[in-house]
N, C-alpha and C. Protein backbone atom coordinates (compact mmCIF):
# COMPACT_ATOMS: atom_id res chain seq x y z
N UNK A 1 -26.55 13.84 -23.77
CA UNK A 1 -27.53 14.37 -22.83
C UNK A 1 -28.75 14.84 -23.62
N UNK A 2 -29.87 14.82 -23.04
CA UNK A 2 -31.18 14.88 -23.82
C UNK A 2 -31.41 16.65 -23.93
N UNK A 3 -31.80 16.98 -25.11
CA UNK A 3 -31.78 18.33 -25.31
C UNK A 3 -32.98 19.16 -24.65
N UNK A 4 -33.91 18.57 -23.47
CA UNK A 4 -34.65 19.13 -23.04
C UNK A 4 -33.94 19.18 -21.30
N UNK A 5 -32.06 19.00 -20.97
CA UNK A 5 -31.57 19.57 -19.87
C UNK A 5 -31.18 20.21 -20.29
N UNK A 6 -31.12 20.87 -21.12
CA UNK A 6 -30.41 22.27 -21.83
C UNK A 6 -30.34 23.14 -20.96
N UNK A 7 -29.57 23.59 -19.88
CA UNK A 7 -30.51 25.27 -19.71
C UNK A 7 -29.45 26.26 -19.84
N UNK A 8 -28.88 26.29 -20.88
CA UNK A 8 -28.22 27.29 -21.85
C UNK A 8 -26.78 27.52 -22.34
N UNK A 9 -26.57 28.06 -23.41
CA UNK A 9 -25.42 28.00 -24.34
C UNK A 9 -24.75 28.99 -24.34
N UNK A 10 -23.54 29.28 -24.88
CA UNK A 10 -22.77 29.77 -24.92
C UNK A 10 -21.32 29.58 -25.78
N UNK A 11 -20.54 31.02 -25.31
CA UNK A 11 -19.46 30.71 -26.39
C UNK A 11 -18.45 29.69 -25.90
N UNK A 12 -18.00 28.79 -26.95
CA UNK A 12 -16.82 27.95 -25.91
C UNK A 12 -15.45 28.51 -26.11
N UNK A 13 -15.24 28.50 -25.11
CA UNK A 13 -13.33 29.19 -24.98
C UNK A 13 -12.39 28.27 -25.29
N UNK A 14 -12.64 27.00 -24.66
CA UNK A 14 -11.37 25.53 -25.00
C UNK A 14 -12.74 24.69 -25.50
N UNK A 15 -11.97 24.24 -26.62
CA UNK A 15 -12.34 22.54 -26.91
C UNK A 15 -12.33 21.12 -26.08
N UNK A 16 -12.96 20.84 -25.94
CA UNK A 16 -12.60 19.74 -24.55
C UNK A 16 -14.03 18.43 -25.16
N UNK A 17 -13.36 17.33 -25.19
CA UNK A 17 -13.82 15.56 -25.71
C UNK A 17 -14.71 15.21 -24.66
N UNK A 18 -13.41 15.59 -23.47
CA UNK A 18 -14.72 15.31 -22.38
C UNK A 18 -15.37 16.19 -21.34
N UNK A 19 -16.56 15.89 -21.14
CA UNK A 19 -17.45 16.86 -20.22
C UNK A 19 -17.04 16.81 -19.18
N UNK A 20 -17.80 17.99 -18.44
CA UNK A 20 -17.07 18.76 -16.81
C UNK A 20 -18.29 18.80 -16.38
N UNK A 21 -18.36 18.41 -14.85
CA UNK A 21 -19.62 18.66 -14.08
C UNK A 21 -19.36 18.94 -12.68
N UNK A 22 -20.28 19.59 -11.94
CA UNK A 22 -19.49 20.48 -11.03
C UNK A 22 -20.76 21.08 -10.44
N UNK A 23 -21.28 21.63 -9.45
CA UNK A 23 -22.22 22.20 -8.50
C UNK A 23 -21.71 23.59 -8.72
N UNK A 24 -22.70 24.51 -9.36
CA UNK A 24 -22.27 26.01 -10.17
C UNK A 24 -22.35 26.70 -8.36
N UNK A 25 -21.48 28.34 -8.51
CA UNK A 25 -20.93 28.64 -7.20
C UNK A 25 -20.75 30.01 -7.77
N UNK A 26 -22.02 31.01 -7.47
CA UNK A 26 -21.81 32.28 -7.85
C UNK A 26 -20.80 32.77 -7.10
N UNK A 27 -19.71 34.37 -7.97
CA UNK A 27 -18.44 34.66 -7.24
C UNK A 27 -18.70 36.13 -7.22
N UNK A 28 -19.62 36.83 -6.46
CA UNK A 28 -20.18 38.17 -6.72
C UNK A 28 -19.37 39.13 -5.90
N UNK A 29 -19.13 38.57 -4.98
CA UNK A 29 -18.18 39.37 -3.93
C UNK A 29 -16.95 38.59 -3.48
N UNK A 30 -15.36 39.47 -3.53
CA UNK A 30 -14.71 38.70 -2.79
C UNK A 30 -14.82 38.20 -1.70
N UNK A 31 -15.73 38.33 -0.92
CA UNK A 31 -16.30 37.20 0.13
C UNK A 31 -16.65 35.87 -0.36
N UNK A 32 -16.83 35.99 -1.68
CA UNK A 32 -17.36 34.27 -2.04
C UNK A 32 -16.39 33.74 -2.26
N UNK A 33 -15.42 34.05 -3.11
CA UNK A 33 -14.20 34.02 -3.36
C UNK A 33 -13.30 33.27 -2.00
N UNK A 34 -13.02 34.30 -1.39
CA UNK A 34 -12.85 33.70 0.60
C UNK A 34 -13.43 31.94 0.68
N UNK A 35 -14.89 32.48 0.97
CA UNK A 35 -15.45 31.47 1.29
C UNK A 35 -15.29 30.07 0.30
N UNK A 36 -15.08 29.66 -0.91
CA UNK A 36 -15.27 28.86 -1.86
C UNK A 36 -13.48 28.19 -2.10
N UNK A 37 -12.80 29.66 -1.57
CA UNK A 37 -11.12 29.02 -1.23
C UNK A 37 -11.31 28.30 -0.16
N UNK A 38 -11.60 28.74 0.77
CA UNK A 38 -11.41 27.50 2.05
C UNK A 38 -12.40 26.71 2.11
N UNK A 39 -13.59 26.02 1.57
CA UNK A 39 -14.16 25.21 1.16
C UNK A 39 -13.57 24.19 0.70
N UNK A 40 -12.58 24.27 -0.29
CA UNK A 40 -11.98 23.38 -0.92
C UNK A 40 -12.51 22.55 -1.61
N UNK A 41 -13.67 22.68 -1.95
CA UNK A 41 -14.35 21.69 -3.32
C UNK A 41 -13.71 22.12 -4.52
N UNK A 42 -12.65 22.92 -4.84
CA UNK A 42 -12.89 23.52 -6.15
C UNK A 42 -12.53 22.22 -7.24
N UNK A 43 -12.30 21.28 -7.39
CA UNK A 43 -12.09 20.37 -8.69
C UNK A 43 -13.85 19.99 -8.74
N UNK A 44 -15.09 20.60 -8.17
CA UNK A 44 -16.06 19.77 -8.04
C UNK A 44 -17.04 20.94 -8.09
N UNK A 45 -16.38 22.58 -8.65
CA UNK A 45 -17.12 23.80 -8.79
C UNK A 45 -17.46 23.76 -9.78
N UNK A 46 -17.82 24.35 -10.54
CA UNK A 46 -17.98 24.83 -12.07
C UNK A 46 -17.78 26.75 -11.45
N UNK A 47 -17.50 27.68 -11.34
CA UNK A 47 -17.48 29.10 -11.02
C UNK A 47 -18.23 29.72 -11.67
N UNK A 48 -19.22 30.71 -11.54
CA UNK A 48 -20.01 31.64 -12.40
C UNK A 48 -19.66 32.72 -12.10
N UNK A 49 -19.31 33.57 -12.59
CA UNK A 49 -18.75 35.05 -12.53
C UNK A 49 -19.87 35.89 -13.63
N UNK A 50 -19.69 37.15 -13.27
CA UNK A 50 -20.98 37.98 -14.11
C UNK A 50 -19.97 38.36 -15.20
N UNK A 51 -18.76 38.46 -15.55
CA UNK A 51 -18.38 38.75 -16.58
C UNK A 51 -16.82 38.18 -17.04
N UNK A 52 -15.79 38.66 -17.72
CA UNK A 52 -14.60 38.22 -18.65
C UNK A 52 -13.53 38.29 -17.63
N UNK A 53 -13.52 39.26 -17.21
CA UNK A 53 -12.72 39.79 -16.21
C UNK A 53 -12.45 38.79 -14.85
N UNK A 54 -10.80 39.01 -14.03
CA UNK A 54 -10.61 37.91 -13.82
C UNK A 54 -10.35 38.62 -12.26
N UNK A 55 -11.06 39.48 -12.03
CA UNK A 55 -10.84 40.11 -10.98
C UNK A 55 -11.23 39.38 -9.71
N UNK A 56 -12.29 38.21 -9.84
CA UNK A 56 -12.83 37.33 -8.93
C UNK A 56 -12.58 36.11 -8.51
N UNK A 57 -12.74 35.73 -9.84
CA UNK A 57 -11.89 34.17 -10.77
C UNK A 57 -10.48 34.24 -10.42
N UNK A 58 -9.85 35.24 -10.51
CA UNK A 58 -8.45 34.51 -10.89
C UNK A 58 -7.80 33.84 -9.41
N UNK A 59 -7.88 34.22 -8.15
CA UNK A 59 -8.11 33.55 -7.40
C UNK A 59 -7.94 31.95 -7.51
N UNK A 60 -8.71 31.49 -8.28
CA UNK A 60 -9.29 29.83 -7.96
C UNK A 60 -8.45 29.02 -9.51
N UNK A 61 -8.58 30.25 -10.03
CA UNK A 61 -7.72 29.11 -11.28
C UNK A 61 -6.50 27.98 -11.06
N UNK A 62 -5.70 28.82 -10.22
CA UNK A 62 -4.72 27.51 -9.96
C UNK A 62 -5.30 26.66 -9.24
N UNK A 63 -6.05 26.12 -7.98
CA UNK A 63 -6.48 24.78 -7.82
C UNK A 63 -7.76 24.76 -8.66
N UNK A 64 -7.90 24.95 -10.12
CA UNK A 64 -8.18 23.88 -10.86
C UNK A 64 -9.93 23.20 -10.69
N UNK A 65 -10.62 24.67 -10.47
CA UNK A 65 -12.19 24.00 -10.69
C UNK A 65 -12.76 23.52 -11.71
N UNK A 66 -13.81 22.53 -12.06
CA UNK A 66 -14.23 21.85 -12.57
C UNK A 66 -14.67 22.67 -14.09
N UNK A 67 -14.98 23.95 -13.90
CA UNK A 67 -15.50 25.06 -15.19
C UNK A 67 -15.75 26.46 -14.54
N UNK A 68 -15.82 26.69 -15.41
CA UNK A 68 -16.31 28.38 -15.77
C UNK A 68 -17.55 28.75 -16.53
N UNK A 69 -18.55 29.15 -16.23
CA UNK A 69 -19.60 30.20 -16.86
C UNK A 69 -19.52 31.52 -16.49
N UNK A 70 -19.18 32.17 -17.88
CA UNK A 70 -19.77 33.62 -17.61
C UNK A 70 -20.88 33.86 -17.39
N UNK A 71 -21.71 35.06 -17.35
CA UNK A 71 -22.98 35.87 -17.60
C UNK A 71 -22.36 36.46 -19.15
N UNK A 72 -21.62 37.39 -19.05
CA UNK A 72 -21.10 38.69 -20.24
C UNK A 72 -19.61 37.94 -20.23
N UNK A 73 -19.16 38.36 -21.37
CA UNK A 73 -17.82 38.35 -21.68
C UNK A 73 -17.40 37.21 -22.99
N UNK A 74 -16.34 37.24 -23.22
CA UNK A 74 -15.87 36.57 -24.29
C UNK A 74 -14.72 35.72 -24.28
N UNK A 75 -14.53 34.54 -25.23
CA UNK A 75 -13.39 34.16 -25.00
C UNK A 75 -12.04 34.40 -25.04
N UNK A 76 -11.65 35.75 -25.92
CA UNK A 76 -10.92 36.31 -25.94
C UNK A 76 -10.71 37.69 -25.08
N UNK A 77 -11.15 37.44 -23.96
CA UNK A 77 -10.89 38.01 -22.98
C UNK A 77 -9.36 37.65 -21.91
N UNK A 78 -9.86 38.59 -20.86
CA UNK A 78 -8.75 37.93 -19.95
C UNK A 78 -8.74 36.51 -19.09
N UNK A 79 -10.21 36.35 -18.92
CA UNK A 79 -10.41 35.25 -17.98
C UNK A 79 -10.78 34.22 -19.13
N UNK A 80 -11.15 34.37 -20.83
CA UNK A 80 -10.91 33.62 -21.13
C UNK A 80 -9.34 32.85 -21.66
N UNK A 81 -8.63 33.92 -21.80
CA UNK A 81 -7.19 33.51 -22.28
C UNK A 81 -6.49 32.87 -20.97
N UNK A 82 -6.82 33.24 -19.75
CA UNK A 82 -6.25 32.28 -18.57
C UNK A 82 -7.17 30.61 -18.42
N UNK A 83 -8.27 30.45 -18.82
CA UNK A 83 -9.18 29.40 -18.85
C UNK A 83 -8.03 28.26 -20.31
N UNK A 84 -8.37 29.02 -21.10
CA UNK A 84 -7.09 28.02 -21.78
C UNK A 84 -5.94 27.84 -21.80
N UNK A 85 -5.40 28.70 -20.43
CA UNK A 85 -3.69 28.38 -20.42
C UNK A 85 -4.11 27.27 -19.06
N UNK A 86 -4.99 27.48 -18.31
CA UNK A 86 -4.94 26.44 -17.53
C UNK A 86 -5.32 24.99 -17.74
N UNK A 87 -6.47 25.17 -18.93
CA UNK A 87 -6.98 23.93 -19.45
C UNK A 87 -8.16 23.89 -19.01
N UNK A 88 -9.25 24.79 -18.56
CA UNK A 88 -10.40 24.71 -17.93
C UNK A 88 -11.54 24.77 -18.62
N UNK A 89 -12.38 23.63 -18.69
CA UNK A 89 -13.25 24.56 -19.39
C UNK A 89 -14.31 25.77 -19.16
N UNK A 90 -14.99 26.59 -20.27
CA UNK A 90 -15.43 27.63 -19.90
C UNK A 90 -16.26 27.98 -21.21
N UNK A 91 -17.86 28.20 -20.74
CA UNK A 91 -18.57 28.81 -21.31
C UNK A 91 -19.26 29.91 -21.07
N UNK A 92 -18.90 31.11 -22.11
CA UNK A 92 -19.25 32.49 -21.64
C UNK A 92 -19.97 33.04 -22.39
N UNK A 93 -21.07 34.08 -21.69
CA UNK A 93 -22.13 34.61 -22.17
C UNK A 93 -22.98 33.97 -22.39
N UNK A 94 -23.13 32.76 -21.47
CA UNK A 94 -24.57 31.82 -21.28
C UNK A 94 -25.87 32.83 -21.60
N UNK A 95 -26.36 31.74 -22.61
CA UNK A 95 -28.02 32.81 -22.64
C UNK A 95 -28.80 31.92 -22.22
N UNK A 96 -29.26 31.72 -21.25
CA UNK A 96 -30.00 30.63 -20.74
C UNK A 96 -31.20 30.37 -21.08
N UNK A 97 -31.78 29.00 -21.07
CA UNK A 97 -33.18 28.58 -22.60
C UNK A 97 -34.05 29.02 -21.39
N UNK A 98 -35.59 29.56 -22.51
CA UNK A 98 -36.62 29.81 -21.93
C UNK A 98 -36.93 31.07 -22.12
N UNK A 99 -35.95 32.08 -21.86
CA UNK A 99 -36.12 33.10 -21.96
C UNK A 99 -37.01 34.21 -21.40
N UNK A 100 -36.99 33.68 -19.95
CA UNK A 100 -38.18 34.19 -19.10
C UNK A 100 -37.50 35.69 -18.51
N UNK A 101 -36.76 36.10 -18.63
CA UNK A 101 -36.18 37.41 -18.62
C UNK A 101 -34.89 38.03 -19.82
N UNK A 102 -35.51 39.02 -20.46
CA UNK A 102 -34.20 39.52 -21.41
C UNK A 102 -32.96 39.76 -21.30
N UNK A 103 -32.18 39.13 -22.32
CA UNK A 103 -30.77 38.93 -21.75
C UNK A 103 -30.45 40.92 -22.11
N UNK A 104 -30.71 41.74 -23.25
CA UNK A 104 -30.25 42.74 -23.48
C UNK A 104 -30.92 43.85 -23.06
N UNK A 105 -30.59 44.97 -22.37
CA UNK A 105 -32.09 46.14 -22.38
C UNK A 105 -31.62 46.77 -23.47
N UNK A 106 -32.14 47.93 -23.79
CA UNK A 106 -32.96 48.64 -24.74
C UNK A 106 -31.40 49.50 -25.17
N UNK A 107 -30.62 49.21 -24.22
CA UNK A 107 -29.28 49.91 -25.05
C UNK A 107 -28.03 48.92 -25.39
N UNK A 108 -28.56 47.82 -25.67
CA UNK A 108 -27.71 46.99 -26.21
C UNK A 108 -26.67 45.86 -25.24
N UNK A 109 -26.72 46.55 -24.01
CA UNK A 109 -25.86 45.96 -22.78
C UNK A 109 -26.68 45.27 -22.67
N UNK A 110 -26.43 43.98 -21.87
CA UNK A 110 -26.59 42.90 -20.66
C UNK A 110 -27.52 43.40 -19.74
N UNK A 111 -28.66 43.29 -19.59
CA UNK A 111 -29.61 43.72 -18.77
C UNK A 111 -29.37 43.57 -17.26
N UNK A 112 -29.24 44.68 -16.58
CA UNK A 112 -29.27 43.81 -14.80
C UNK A 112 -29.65 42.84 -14.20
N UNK A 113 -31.20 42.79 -14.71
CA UNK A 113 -31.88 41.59 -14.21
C UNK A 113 -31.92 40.26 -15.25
N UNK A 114 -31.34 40.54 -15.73
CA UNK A 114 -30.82 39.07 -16.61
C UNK A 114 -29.74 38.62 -15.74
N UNK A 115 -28.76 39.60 -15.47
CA UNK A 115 -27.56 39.13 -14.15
C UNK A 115 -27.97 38.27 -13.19
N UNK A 116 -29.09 39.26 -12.40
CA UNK A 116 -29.38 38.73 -11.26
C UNK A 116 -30.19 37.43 -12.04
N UNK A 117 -30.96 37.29 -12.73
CA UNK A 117 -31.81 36.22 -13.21
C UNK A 117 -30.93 35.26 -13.09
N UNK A 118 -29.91 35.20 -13.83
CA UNK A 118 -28.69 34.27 -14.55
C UNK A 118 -27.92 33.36 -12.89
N UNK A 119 -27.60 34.66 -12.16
CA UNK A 119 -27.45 33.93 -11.21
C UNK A 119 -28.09 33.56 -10.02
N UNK A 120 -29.25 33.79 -10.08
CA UNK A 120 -30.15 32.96 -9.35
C UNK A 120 -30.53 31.66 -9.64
N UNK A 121 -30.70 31.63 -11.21
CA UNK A 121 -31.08 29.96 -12.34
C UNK A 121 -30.02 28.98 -11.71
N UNK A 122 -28.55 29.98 -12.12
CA UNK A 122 -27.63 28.73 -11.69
C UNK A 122 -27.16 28.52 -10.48
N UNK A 123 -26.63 29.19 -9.90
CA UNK A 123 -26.00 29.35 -8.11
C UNK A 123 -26.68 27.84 -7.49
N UNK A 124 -25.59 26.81 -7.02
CA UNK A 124 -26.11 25.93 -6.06
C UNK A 124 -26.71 24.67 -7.21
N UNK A 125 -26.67 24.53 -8.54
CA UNK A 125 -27.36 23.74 -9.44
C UNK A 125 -25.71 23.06 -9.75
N UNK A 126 -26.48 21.84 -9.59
CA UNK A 126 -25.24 20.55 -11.14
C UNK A 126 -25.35 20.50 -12.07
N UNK A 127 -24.22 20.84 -12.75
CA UNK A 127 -24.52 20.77 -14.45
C UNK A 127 -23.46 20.23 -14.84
N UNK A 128 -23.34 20.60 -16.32
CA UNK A 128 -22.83 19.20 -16.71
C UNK A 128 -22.24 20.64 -18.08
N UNK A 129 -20.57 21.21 -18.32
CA UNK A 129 -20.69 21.51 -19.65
C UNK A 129 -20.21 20.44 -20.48
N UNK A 130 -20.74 20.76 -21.67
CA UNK A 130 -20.10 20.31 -22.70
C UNK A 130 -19.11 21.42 -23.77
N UNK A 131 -18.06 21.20 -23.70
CA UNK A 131 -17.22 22.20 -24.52
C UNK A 131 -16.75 21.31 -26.28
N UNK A 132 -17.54 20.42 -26.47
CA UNK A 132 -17.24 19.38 -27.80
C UNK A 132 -16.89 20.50 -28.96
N UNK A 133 -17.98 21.51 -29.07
CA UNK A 133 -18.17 22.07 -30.12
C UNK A 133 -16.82 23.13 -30.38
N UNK A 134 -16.69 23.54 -31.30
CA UNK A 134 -15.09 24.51 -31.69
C UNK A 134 -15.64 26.01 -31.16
N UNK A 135 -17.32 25.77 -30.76
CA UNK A 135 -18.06 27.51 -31.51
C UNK A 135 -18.82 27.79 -29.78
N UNK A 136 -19.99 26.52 -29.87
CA UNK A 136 -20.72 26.83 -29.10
C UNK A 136 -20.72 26.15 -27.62
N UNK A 137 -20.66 26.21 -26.43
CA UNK A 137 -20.46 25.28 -25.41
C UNK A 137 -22.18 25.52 -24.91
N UNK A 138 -22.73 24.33 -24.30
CA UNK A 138 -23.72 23.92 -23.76
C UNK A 138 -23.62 23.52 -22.58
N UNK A 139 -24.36 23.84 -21.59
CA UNK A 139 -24.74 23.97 -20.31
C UNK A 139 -26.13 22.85 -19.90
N UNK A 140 -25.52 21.46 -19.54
CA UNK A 140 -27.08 20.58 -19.32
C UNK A 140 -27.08 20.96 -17.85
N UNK A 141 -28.21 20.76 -17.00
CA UNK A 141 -28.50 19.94 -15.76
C UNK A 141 -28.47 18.77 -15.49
N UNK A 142 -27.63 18.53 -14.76
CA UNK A 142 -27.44 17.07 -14.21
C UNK A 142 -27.69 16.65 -12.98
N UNK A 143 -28.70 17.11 -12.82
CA UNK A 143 -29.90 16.17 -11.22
C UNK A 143 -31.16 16.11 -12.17
């Protein structure tokens, strides 16, 4: 994929040969959660959650959506240690290119409006991860 669909990287949790693509599906409230279970697209989601924690996510892991992006969190978290028992891939702590809002404020945390930024960029977009790398996973657009 051409490095100008980039729109942002992250840590990769599983190694995975081949890429995952999926229509991203912010999970902010268990209402989305609700709503995105009885939808039933999930092999065709990618899930964005604002952080590690599987308080939202864990929900959908067993039928098996297409990926995972965090906002915050790590792979050695909880929602990342369930992402590789299921086999999913998952890139967390997307910093998304451009940089038109700061990912950190002034005390070292995850800025709010990088949250809201983060999931406004992606919510409702196709992308495409790539989890090739051992380190870093990449996030293209694919429309």
């Amino acid at each position: 994929m051409a490095e100008d669909s980039v729109i942002g990287r992250g840590l990769n949790v599983i190694r995975s040969g081949e890429r995952s693509r999926g229509v991203v599906r912010y999970l902010k409230t268990p209402a989305d959660v609700m709503n995105l279970m009885r939808a039933g697209d999930l092999p065709n989601t990618v899930v964005l959650a604002r952080a590690g924690s599987v308080t939202f996510v864990g929900p959908v892991l067993p039928r098996k959506p297409a990926g995972i992006i965090t906002i915050e969190g790590a792979p050695q978290s909880h929602l990342g240690i369930l992402a590789r028992e299921f086999g999913i891939p998952a890139v967390m702590s997307i910093d998304l290119a451009g940089g038109k809002v700061s990912r950190l404020g002034s005390d070292g945390v995850t800025n709010e409006e990088y949250i809201d930024y983060a999931a406004s960029e992606l919510d409702g977009r196709k992308v495409v991860l790539d989890c090739s790398d051992p380190e870093i996973g990449v996030v293209f657009a694919a429309d």
